[in-house]
C-alpha atoms as a PDB file:
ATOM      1  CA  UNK A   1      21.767  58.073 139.477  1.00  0.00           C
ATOM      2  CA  UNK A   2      24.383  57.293 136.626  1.00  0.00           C
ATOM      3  CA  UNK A   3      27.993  58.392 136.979  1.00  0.00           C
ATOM      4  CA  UNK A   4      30.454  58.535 134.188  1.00  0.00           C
ATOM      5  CA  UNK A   5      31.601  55.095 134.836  1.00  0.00           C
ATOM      6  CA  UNK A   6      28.181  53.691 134.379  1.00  0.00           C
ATOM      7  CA  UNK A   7      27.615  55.746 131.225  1.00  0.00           C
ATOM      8  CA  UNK A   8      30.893  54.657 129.631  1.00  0.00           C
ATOM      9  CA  UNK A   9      30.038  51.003 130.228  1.00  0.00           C
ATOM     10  CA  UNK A  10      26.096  51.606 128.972  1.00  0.00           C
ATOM     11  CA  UNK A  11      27.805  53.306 125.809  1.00  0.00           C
ATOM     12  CA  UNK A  12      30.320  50.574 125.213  1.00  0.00           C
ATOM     13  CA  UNK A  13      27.450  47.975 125.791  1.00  0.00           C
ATOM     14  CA  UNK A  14      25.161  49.472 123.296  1.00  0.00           C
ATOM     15  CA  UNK A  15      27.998  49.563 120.662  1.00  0.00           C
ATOM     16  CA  UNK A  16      28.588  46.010 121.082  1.00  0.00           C
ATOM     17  CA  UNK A  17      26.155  44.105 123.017  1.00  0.00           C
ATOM     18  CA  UNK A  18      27.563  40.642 122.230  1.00  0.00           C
ATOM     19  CA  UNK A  19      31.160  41.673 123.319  1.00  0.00           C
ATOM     20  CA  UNK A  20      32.950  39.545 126.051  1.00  0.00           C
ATOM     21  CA  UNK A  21      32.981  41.372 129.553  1.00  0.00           C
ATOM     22  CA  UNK A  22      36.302  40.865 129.756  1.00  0.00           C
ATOM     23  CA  UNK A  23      36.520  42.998 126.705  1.00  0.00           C
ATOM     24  CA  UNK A  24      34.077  45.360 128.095  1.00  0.00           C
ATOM     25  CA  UNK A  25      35.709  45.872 131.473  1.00  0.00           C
ATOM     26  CA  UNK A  26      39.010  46.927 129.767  1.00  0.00           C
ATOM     27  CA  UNK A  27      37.232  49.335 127.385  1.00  0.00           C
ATOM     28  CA  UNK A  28      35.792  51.017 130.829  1.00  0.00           C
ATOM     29  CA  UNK A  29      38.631  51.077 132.306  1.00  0.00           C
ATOM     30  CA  UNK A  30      37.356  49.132 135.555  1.00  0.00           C
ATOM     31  CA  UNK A  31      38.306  45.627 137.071  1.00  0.00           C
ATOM     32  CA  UNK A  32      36.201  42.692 135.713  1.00  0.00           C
ATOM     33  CA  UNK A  33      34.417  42.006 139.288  1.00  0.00           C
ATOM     34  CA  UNK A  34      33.556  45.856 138.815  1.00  0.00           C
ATOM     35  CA  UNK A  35      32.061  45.731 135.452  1.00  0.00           C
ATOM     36  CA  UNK A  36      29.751  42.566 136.753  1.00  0.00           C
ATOM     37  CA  UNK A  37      28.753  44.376 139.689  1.00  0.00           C
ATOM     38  CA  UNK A  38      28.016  47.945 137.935  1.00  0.00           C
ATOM     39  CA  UNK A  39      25.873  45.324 135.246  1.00  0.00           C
ATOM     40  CA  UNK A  40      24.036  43.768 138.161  1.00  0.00           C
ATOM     41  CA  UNK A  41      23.448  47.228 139.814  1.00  0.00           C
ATOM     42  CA  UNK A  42      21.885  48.322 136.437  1.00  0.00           C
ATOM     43  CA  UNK A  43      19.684  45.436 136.043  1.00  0.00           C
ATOM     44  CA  UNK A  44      18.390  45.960 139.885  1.00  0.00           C
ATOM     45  CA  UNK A  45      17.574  49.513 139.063  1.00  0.00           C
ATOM     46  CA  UNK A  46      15.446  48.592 135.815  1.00  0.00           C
ATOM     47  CA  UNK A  47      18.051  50.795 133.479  1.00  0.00           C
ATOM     48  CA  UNK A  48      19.179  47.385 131.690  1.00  0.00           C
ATOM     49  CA  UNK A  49      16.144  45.516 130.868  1.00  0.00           C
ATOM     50  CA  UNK A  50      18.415  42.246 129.365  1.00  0.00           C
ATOM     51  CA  UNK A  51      19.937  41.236 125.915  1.00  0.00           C
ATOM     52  CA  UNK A  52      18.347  41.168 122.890  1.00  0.00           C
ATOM     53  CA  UNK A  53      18.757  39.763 119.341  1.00  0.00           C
ATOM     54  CA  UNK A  54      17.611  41.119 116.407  1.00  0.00           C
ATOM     55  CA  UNK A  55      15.920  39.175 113.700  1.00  0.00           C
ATOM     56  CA  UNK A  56      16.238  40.359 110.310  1.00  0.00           C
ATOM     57  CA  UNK A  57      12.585  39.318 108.840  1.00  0.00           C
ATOM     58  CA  UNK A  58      13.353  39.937 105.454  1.00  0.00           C
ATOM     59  CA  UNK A  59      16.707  37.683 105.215  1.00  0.00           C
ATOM     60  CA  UNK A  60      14.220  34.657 106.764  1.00  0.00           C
ATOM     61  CA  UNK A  61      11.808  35.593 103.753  1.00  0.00           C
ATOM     62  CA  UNK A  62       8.960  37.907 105.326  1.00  0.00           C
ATOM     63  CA  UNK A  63       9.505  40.657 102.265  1.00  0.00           C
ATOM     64  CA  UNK A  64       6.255  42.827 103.471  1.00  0.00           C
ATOM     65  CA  UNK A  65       5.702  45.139 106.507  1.00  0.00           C
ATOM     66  CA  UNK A  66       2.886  46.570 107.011  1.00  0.00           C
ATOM     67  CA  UNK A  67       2.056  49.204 109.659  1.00  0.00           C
ATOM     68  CA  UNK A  68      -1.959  48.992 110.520  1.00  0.00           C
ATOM     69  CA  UNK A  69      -2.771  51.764 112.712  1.00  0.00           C
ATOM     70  CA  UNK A  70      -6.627  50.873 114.376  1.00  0.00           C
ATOM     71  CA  UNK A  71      -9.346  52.547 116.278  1.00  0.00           C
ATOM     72  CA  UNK A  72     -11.536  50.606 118.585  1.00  0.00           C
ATOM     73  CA  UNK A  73     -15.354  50.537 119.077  1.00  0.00           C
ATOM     74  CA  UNK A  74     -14.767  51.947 122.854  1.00  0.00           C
ATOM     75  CA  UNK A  75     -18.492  51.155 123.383  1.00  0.00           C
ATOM     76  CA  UNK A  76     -17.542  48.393 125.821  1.00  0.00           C
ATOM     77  CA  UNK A  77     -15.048  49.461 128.593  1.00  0.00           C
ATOM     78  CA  UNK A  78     -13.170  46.129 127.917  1.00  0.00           C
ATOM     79  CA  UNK A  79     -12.433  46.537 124.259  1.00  0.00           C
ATOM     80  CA  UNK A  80      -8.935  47.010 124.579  1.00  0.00           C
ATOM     81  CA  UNK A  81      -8.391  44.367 126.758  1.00  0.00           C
ATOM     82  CA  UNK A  82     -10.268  42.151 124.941  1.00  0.00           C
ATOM     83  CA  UNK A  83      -8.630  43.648 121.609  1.00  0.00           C
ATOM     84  CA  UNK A  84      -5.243  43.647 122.465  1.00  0.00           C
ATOM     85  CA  UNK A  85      -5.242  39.532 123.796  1.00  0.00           C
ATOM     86  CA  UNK A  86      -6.411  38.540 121.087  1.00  0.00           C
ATOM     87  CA  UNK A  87      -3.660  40.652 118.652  1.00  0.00           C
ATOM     88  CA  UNK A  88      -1.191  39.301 120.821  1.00  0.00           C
ATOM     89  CA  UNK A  89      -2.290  35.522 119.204  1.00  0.00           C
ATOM     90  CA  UNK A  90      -1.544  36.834 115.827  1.00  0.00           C
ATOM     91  CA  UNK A  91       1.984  35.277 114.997  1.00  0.00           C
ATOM     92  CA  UNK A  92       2.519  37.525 112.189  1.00  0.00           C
ATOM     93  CA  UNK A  93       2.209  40.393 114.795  1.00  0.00           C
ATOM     94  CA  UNK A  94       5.673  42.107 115.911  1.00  0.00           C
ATOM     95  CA  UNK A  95       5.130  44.907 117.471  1.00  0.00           C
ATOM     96  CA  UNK A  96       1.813  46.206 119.224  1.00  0.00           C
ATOM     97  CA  UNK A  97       1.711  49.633 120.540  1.00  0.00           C
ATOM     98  CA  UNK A  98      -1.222  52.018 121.840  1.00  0.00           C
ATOM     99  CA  UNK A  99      -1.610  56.183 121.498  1.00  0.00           C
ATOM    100  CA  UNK A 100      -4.026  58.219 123.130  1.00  0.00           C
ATOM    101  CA  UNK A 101      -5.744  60.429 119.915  1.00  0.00           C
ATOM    102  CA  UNK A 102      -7.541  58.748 117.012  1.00  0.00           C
ATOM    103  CA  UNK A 103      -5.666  56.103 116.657  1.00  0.00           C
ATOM    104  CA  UNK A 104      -6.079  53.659 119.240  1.00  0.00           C
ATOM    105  CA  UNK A 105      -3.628  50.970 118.836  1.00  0.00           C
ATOM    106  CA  UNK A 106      -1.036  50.380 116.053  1.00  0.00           C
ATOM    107  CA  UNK A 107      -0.054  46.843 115.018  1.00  0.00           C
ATOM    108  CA  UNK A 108       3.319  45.982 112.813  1.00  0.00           C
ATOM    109  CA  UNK A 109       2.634  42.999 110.686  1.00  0.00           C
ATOM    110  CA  UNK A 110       5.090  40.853 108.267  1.00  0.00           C
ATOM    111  CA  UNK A 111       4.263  38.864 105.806  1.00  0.00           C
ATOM    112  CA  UNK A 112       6.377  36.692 103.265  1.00  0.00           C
ATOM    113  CA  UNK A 113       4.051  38.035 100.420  1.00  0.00           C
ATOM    114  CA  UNK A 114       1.550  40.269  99.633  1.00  0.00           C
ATOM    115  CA  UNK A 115      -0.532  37.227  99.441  1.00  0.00           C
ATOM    116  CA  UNK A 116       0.170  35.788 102.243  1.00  0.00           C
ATOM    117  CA  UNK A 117      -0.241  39.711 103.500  1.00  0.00           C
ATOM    118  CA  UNK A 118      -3.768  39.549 102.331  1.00  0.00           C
ATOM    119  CA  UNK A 119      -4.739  35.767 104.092  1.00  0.00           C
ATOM    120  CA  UNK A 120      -3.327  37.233 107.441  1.00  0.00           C
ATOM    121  CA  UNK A 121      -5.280  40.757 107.206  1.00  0.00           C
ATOM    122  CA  UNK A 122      -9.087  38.708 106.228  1.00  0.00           C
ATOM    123  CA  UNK A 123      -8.399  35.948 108.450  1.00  0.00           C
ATOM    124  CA  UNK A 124      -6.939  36.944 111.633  1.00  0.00           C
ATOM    125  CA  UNK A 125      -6.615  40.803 111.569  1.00  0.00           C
ATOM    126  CA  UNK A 126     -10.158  41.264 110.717  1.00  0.00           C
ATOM    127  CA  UNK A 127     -11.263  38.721 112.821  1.00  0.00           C
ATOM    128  CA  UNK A 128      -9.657  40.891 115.908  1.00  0.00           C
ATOM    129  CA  UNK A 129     -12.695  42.206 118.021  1.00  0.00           C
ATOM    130  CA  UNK A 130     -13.555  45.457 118.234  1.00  0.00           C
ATOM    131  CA  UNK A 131     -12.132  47.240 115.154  1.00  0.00           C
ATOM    132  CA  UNK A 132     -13.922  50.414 114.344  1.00  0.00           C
ATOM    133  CA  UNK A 133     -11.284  51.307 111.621  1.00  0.00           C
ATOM    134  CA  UNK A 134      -7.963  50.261 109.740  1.00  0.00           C
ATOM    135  CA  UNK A 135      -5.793  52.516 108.085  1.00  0.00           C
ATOM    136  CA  UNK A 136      -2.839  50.218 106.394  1.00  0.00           C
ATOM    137  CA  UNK A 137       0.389  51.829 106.171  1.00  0.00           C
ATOM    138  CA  UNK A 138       3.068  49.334 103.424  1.00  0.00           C
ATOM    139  CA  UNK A 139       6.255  49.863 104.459  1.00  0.00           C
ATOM    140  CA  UNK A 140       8.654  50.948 101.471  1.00  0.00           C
ATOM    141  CA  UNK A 141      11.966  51.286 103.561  1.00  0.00           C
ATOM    142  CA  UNK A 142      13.628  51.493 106.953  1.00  0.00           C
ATOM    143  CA  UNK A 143      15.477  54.614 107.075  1.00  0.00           C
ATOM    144  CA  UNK A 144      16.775  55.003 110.218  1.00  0.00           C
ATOM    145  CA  UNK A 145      16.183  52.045 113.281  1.00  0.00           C
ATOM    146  CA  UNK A 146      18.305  53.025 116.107  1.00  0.00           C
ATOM    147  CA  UNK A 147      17.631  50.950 119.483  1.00  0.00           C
ATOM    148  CA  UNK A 148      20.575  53.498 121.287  1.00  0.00           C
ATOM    149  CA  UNK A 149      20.398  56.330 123.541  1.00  0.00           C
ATOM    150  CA  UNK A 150      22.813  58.781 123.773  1.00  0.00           C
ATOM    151  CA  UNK A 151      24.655  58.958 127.190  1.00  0.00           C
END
């Protein structure tokens, strides 16, 4: 599937995402029209999904994370359906996962204060329909967050 030319190049890209392709190309070691069309290949084939930025929430003033990890009422066979629309809504909402086990769905939150944390959890988290339990988990620090594979 990948050969070492296309794992050099993922490597490279995951170092430096933003980097020119020209920049890129020469780091591979192949010709620019190469480097486009091994890109191209890998965004065909799913393995590049497209570019992201990352927002750092705390430098735009959201000082509180808070992991809620929820189990549904699973009496109706729509609930997570139902459930997880409606989370989607919540602006405050980041991230939005689901497990199989107790835990049912888990939900990453930010907040600019605790506060503000509290107006967002009574007004729209609670709101959310059905939530059979909550168990909050306040994020202290971010020890490791690495978005890279190793190839």
């Amino acid at each position: 599937m990948l050969d070492d030319t296309d794992r050099r190049l993922l490597r490279h890209l995951q170092a430096d995402p933003a980097q020119p392709m020209t920049q890129l190309a020469l780091a591979v070691g192949v010709p620019l029209a190469t480097c486009y069309k091994r890109l191209d290949r890998l965004q065909a084939q799913g393995v590049l999904r497209g570019q992201h930025v990352t927002i750092d929430w705390a430098a735009l003033g959201y000082a509180v994370e808070v992991s809620l990890r929820i189990t549904l009422d699973k009496t109706d066979p729509r609930a997570f359906d139902v459930f997880l629309a409606a989370a989607r809504d919540v602006p405050e909402v980041t991230e939005i996962q689901t497990f199989l086990g107790r835990v049912d769905v888990r939900l990453a939150v930010i907040a600019r204060s605790m506060t503000h944390y509290q107006r967002i959890y009574r007004e729209r988290i609670l709101s959310l329909p059905h939530i059979a339990d909550i168990e909050a988990l306040m994020q202290v620090a971010t020890i490791k967050n690495q978005q890279t594979v190793p190839l």
